[in-house]
PDB file of N, CA and C in Angstrom:
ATOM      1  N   UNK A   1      91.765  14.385  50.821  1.00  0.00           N
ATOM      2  CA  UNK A   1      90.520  13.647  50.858  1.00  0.00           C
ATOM      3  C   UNK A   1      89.676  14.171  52.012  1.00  0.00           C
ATOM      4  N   UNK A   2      88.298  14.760  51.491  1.00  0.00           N
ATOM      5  CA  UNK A   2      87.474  15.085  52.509  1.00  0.00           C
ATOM      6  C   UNK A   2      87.034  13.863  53.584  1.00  0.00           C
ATOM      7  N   UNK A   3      86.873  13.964  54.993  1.00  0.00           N
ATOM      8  CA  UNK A   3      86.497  13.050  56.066  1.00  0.00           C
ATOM      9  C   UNK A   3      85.077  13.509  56.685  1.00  0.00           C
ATOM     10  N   UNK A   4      85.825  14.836  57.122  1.00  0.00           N
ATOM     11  CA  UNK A   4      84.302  15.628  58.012  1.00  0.00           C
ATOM     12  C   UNK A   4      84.425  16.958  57.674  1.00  0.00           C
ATOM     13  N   UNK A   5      83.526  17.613  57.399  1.00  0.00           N
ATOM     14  CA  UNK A   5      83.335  19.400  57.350  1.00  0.00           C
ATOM     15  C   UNK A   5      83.084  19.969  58.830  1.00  0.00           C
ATOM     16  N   UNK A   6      84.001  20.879  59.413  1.00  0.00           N
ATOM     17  CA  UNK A   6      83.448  21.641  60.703  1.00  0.00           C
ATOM     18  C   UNK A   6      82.412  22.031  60.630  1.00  0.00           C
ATOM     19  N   UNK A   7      82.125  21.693  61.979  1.00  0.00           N
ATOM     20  CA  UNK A   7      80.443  22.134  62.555  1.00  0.00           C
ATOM     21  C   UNK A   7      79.987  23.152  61.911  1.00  0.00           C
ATOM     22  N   UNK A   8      80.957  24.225  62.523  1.00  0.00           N
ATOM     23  CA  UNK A   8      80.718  25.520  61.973  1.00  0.00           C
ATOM     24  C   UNK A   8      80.070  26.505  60.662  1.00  0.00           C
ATOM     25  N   UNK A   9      80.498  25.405  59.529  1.00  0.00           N
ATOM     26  CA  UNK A   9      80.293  24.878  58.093  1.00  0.00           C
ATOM     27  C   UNK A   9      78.818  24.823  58.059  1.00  0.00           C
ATOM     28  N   UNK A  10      77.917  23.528  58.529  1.00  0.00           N
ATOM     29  CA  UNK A  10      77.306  23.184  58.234  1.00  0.00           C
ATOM     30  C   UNK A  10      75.843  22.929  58.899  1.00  0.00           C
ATOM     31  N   UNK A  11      76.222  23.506  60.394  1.00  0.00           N
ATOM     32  CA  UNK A  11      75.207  22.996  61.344  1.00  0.00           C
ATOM     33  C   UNK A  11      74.177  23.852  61.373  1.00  0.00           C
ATOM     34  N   UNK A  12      74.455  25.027  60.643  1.00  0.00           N
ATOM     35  CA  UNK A  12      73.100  26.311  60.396  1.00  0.00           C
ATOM     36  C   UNK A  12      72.255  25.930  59.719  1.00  0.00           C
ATOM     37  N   UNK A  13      72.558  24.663  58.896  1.00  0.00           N
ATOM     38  CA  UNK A  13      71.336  24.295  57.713  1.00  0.00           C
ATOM     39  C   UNK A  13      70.369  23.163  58.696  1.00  0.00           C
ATOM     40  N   UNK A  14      69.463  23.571  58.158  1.00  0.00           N
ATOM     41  CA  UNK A  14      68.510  22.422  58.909  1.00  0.00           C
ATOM     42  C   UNK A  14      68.475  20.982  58.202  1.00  0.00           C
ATOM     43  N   UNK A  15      68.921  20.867  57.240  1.00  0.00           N
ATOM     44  CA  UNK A  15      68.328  20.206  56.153  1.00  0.00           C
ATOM     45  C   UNK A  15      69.727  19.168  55.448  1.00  0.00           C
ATOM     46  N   UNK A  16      70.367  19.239  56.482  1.00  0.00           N
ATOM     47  CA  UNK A  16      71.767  18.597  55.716  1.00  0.00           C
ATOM     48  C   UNK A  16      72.073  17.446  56.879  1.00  0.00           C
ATOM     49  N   UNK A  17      71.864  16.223  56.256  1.00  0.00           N
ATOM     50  CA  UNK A  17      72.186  14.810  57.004  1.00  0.00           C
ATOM     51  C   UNK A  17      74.020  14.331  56.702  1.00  0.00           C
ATOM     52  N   UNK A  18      74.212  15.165  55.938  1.00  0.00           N
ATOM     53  CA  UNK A  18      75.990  14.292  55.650  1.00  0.00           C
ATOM     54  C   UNK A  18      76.315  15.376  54.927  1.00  0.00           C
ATOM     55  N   UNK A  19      77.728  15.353  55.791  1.00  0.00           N
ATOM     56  CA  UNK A  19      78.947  15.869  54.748  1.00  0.00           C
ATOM     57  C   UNK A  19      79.920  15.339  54.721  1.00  0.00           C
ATOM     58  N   UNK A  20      80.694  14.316  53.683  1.00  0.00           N
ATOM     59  CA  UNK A  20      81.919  13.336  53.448  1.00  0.00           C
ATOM     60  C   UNK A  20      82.026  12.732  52.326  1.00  0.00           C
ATOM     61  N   UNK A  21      82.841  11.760  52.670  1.00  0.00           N
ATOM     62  CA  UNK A  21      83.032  11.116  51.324  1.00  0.00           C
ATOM     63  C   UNK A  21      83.092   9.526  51.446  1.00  0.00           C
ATOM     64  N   UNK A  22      82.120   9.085  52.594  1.00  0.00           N
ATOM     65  CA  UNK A  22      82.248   8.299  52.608  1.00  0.00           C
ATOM     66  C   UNK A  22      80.844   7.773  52.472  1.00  0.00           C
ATOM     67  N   UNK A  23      80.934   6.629  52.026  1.00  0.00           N
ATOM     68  CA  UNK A  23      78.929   6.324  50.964  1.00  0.00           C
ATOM     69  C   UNK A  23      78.652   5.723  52.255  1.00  0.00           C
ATOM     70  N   UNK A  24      79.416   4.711  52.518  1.00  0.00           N
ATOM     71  CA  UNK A  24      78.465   3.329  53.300  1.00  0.00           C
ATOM     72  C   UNK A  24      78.062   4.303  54.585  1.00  0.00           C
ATOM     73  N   UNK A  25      79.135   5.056  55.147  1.00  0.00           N
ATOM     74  CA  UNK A  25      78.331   6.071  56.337  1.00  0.00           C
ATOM     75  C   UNK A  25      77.241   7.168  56.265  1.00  0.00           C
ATOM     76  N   UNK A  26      77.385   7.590  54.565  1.00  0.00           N
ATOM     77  CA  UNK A  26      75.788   8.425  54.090  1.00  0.00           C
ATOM     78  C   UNK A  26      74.637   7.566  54.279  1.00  0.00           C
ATOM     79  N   UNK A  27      74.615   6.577  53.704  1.00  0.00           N
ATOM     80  CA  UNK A  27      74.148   5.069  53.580  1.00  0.00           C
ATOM     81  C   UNK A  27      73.471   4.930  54.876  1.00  0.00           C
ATOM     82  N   UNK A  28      73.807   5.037  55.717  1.00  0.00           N
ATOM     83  CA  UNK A  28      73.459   4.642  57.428  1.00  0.00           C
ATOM     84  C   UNK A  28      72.990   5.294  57.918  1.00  0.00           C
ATOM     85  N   UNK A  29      73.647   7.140  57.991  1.00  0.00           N
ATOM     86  CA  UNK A  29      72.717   8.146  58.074  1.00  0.00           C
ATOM     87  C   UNK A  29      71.157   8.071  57.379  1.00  0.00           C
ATOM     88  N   UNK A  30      71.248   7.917  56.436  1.00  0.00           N
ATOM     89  CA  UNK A  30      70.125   7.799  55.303  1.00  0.00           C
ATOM     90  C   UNK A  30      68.905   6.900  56.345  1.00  0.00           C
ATOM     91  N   UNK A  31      69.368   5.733  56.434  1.00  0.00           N
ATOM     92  CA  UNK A  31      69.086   4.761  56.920  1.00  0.00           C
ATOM     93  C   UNK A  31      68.076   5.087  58.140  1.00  0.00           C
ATOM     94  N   UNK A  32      69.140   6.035  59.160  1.00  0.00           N
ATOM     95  CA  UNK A  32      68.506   6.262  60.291  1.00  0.00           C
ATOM     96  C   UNK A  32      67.679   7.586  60.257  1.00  0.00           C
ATOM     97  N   UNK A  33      67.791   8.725  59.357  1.00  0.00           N
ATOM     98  CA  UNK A  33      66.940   9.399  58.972  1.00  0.00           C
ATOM     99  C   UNK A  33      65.464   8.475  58.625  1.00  0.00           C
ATOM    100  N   UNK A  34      65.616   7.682  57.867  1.00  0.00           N
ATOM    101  CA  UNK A  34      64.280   7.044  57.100  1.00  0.00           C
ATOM    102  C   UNK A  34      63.678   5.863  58.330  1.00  0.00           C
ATOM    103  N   UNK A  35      64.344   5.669  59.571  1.00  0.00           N
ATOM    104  CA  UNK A  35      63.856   4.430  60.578  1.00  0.00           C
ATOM    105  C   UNK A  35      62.945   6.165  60.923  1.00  0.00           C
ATOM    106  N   UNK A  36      64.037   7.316  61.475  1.00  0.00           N
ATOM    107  CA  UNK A  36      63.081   8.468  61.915  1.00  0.00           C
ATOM    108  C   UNK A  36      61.600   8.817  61.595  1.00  0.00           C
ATOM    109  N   UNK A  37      61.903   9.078  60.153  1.00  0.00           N
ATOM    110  CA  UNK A  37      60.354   9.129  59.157  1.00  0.00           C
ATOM    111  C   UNK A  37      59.022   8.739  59.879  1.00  0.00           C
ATOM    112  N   UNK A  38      59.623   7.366  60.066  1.00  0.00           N
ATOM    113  CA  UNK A  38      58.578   6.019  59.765  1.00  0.00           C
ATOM    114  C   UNK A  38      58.283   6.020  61.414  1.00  0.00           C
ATOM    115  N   UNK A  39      59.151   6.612  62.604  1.00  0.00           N
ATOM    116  CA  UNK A  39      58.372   6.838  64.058  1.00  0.00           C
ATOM    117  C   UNK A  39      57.410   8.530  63.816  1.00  0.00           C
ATOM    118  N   UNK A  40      58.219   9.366  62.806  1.00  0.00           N
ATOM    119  CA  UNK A  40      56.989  10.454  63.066  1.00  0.00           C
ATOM    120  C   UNK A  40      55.670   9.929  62.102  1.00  0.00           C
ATOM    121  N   UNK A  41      55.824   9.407  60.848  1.00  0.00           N
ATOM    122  CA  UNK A  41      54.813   9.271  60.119  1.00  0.00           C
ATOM    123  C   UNK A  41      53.974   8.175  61.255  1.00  0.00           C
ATOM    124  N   UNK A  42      54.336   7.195  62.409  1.00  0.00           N
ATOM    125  CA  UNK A  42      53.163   6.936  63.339  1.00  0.00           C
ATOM    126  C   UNK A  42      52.581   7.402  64.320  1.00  0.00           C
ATOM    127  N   UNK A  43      53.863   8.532  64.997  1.00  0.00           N
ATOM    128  CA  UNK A  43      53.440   9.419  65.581  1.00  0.00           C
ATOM    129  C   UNK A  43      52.150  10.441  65.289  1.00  0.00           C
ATOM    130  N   UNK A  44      52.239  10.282  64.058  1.00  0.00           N
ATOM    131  CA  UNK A  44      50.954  11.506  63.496  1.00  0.00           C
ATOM    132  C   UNK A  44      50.059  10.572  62.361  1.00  0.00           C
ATOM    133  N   UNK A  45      49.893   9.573  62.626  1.00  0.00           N
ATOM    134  CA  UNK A  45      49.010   8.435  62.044  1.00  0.00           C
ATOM    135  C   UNK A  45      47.499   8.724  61.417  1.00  0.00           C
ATOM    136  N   UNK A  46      46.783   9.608  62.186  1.00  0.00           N
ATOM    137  CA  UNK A  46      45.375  10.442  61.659  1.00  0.00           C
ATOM    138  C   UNK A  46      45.809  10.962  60.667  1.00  0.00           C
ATOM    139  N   UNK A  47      46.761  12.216  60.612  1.00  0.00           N
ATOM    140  CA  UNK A  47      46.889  12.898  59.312  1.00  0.00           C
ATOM    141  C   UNK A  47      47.287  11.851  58.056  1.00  0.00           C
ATOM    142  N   UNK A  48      48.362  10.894  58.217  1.00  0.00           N
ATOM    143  CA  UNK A  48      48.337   9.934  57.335  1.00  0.00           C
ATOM    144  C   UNK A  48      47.690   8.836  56.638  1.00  0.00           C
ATOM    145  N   UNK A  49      46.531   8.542  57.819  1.00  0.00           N
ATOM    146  CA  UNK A  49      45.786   7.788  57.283  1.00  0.00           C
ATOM    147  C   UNK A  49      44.331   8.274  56.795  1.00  0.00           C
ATOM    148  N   UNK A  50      43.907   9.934  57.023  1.00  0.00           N
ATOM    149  CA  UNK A  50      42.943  10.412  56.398  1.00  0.00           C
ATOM    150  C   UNK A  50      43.736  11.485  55.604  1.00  0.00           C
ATOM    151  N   UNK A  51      45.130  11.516  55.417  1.00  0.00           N
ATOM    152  CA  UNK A  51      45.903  12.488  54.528  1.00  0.00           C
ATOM    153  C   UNK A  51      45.442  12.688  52.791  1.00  0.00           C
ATOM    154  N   UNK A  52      46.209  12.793  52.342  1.00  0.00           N
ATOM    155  CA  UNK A  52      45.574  13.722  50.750  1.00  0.00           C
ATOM    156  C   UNK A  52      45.926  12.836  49.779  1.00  0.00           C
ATOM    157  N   UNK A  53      46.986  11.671  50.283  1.00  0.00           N
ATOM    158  CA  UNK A  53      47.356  10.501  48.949  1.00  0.00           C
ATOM    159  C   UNK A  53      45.894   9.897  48.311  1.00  0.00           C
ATOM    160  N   UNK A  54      45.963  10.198  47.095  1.00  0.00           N
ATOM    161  CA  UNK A  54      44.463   9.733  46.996  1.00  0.00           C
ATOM    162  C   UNK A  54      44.452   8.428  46.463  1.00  0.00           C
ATOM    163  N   UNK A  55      46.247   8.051  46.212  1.00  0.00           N
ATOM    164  CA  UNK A  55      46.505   5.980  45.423  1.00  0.00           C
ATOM    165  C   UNK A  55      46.096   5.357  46.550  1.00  0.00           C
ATOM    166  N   UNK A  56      46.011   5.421  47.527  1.00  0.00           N
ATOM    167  CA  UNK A  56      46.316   4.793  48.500  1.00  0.00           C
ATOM    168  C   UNK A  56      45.384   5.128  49.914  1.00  0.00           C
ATOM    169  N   UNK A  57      45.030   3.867  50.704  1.00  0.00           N
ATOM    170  CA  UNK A  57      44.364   3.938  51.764  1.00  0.00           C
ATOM    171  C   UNK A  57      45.243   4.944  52.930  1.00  0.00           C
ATOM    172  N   UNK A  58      46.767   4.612  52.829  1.00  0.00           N
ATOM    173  CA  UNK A  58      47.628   5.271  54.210  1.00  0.00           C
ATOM    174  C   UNK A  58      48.125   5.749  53.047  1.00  0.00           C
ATOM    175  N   UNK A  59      48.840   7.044  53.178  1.00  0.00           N
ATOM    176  CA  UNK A  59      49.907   8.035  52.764  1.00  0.00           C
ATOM    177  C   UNK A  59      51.379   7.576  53.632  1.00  0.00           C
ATOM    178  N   UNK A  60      51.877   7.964  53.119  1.00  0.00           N
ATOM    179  CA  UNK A  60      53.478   7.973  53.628  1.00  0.00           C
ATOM    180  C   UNK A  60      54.253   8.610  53.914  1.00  0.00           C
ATOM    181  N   UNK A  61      55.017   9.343  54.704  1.00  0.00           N
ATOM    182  CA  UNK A  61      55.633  10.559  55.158  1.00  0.00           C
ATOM    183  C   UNK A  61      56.797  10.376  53.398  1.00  0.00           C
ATOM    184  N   UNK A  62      57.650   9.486  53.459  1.00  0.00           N
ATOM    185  CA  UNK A  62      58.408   9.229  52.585  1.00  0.00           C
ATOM    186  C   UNK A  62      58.167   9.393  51.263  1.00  0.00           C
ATOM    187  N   UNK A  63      56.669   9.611  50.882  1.00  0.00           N
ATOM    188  CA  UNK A  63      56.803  10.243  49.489  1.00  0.00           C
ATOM    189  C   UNK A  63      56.669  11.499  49.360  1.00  0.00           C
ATOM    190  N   UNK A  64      56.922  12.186  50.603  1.00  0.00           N
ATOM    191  CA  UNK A  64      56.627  13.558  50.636  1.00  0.00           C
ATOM    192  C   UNK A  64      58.400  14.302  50.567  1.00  0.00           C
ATOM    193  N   UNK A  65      59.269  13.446  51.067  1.00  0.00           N
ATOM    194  CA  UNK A  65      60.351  14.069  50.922  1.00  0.00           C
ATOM    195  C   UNK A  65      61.103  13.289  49.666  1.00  0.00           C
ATOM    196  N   UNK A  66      62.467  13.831  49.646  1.00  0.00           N
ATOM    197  CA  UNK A  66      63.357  13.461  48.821  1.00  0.00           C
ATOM    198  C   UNK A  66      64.568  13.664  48.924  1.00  0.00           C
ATOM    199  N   UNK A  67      65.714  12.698  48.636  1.00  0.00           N
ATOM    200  CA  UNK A  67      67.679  13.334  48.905  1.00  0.00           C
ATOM    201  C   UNK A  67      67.888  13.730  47.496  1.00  0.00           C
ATOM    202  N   UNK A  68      68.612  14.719  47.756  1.00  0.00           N
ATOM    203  CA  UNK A  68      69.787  15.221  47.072  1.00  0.00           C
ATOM    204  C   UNK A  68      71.286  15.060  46.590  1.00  0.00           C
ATOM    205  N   UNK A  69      71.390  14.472  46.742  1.00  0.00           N
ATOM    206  CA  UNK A  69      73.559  13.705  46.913  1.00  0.00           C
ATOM    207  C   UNK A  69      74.319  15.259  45.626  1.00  0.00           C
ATOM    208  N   UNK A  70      74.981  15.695  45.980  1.00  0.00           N
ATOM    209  CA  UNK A  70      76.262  16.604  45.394  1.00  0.00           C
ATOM    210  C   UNK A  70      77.558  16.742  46.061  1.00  0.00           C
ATOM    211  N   UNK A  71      78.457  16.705  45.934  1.00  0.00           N
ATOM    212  CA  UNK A  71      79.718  16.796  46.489  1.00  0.00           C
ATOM    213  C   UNK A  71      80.030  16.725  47.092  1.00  0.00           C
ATOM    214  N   UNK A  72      79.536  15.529  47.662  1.00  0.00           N
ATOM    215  CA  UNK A  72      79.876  14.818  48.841  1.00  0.00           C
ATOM    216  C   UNK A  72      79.038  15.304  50.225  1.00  0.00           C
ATOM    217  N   UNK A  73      77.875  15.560  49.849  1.00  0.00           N
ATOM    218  CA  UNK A  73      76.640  16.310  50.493  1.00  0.00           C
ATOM    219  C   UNK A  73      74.844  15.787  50.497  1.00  0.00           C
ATOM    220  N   UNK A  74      74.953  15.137  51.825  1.00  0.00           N
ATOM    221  CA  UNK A  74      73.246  14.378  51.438  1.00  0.00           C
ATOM    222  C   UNK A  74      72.088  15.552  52.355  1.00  0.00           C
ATOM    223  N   UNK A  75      71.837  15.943  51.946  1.00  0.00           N
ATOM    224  CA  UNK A  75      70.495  16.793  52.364  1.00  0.00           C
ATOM    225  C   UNK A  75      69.080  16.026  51.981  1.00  0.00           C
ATOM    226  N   UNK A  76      68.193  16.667  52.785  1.00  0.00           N
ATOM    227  CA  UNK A  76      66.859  15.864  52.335  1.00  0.00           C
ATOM    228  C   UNK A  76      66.131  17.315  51.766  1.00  0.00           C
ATOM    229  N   UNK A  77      64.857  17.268  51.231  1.00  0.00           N
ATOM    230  CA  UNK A  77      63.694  18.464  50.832  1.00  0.00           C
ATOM    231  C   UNK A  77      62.404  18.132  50.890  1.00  0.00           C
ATOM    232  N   UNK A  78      61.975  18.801  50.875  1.00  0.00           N
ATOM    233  CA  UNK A  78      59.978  18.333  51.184  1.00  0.00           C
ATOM    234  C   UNK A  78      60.026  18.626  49.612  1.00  0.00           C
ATOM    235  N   UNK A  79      58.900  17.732  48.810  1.00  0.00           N
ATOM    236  CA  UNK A  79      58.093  17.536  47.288  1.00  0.00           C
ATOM    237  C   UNK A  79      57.782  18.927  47.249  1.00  0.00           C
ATOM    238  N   UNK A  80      56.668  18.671  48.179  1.00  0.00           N
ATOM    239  CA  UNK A  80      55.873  20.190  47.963  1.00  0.00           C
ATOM    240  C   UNK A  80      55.620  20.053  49.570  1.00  0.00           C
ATOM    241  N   UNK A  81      56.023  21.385  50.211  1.00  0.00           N
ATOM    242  CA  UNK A  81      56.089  21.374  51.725  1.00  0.00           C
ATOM    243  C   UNK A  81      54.765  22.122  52.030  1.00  0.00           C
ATOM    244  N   UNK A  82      53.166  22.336  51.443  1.00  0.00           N
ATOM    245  CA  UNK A  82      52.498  22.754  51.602  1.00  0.00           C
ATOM    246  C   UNK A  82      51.458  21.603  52.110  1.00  0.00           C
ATOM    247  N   UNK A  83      52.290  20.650  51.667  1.00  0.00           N
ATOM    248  CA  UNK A  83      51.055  19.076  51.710  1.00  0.00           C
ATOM    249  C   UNK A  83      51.043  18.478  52.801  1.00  0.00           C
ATOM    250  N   UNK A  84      51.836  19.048  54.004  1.00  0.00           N
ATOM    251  CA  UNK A  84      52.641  18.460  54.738  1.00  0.00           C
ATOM    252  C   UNK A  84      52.175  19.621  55.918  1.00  0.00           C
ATOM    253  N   UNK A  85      51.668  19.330  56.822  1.00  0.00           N
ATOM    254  CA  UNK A  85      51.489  19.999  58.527  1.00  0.00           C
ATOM    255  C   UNK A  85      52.754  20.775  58.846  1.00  0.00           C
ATOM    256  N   UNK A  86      52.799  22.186  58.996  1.00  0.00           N
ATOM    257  CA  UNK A  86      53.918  21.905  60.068  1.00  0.00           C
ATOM    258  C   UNK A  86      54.611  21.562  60.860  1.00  0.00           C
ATOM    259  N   UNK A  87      53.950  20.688  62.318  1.00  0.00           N
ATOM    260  CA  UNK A  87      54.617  20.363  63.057  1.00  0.00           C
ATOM    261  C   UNK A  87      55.457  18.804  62.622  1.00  0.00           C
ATOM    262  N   UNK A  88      54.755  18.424  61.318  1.00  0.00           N
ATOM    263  CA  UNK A  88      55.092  17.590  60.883  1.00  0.00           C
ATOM    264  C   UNK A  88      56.178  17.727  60.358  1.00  0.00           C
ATOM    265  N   UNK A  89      56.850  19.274  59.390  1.00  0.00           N
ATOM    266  CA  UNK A  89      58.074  19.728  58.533  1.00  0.00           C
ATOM    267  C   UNK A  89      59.034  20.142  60.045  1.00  0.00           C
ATOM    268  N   UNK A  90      58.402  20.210  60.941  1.00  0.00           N
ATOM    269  CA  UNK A  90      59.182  20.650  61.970  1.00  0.00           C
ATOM    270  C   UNK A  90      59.867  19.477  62.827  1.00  0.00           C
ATOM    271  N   UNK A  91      59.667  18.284  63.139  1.00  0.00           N
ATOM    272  CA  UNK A  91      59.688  17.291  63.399  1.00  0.00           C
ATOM    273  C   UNK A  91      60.553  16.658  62.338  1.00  0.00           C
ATOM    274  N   UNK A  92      60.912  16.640  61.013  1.00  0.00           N
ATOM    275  CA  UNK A  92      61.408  16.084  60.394  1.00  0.00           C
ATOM    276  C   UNK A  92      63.083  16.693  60.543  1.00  0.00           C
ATOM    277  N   UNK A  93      62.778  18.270  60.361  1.00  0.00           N
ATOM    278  CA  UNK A  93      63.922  18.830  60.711  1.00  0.00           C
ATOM    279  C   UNK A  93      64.843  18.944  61.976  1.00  0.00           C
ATOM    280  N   UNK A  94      63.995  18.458  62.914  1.00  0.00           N
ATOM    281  CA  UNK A  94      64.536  17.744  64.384  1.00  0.00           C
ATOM    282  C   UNK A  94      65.479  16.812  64.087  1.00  0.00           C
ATOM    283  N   UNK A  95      64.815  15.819  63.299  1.00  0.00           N
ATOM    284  CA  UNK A  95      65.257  14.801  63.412  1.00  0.00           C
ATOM    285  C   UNK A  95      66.655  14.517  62.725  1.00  0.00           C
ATOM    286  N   UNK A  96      66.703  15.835  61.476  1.00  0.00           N
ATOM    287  CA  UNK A  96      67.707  16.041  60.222  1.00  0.00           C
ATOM    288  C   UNK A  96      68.606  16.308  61.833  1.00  0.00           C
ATOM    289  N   UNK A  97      68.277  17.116  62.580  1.00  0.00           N
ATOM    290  CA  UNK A  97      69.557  17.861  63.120  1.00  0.00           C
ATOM    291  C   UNK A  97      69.944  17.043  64.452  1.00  0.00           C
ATOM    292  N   UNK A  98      69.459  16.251  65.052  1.00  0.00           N
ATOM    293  CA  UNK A  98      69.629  15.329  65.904  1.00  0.00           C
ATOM    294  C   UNK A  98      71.045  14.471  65.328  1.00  0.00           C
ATOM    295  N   UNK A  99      70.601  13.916  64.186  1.00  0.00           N
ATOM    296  CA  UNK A  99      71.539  13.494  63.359  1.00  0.00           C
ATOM    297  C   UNK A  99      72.612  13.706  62.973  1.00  0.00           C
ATOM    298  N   UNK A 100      72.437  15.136  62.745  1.00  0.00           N
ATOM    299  CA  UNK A 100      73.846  16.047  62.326  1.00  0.00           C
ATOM    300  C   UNK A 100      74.582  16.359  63.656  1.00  0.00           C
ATOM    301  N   UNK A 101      73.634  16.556  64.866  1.00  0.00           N
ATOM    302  CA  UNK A 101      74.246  16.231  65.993  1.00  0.00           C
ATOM    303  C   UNK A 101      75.559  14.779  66.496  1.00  0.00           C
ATOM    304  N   UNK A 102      74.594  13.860  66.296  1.00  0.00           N
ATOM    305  CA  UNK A 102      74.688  12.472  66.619  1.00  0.00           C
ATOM    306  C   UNK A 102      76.388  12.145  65.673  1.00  0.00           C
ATOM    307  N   UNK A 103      76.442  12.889  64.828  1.00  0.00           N
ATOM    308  CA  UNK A 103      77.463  12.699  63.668  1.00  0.00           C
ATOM    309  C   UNK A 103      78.755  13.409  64.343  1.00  0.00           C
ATOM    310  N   UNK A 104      77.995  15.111  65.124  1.00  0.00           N
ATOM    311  CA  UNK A 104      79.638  15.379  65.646  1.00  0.00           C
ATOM    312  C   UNK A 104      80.028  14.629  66.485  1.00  0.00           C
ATOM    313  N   UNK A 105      79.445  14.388  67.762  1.00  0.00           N
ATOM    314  CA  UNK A 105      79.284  13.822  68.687  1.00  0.00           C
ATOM    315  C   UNK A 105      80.500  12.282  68.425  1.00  0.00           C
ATOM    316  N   UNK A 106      80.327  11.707  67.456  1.00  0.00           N
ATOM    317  CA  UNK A 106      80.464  10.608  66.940  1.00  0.00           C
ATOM    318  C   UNK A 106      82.433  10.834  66.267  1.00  0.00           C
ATOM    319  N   UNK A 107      82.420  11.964  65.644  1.00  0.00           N
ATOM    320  CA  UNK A 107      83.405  12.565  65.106  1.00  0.00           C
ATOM    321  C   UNK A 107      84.546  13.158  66.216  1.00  0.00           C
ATOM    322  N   UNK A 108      83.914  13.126  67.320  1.00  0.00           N
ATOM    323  CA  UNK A 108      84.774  13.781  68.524  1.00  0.00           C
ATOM    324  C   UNK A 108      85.666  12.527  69.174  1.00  0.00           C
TER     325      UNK A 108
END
């Protein structure tokens, strides 16, 4: 039964919040990825609130990305990563790897 994948494995990807087999702890990751979101999407509040959503008065960082779940593997992806600022795709991926940090750290 998979628990944790070595660092080594997985820490080159920018883009990978979990590797296990356990839900309720993807679940939490998830969780704290998406509390993340929601401090950069206010952090950068102009671009969101004069951004390109045209349903809507504010845009949302969160409809710009999306998870993945496979084999015991939660990664996130940008929709379309053109719609989206860089420092904004850059900031998100901080935050992916803070996480993936926060996870060994946690695992030690």
């Amino acid at each position: 039964m998979m628990k944790r994948v070595p660092a080594a494995n997985w820490m080159s990807f920018n883009n990978i919040l979990y590797i296990g087999d356990d839900a309720k702890h993807c679940i939490g990751i998830i969780e704290k990825f998406n509390e993340r979101l929601i401090e950069i999407e206010q952090k950068y509040s102009g671009w969101f609130i004069s951004g390109s959503y045209k349903y809507a008065a504010h845009d949302k960082l969160q409809r710009h990305i999306h998870y993945h779940f496979e084999g015991g593997i939660a990664i996130f992806k940008f929709k379309n990563e053109d719609e989206i600022p860089a420092i904004i795709r850059r900031e998100c991926v901080t935050a992916c790897r803070e996480l993936a940090f926060e996870q060994l750290n946690y695992a030690s």
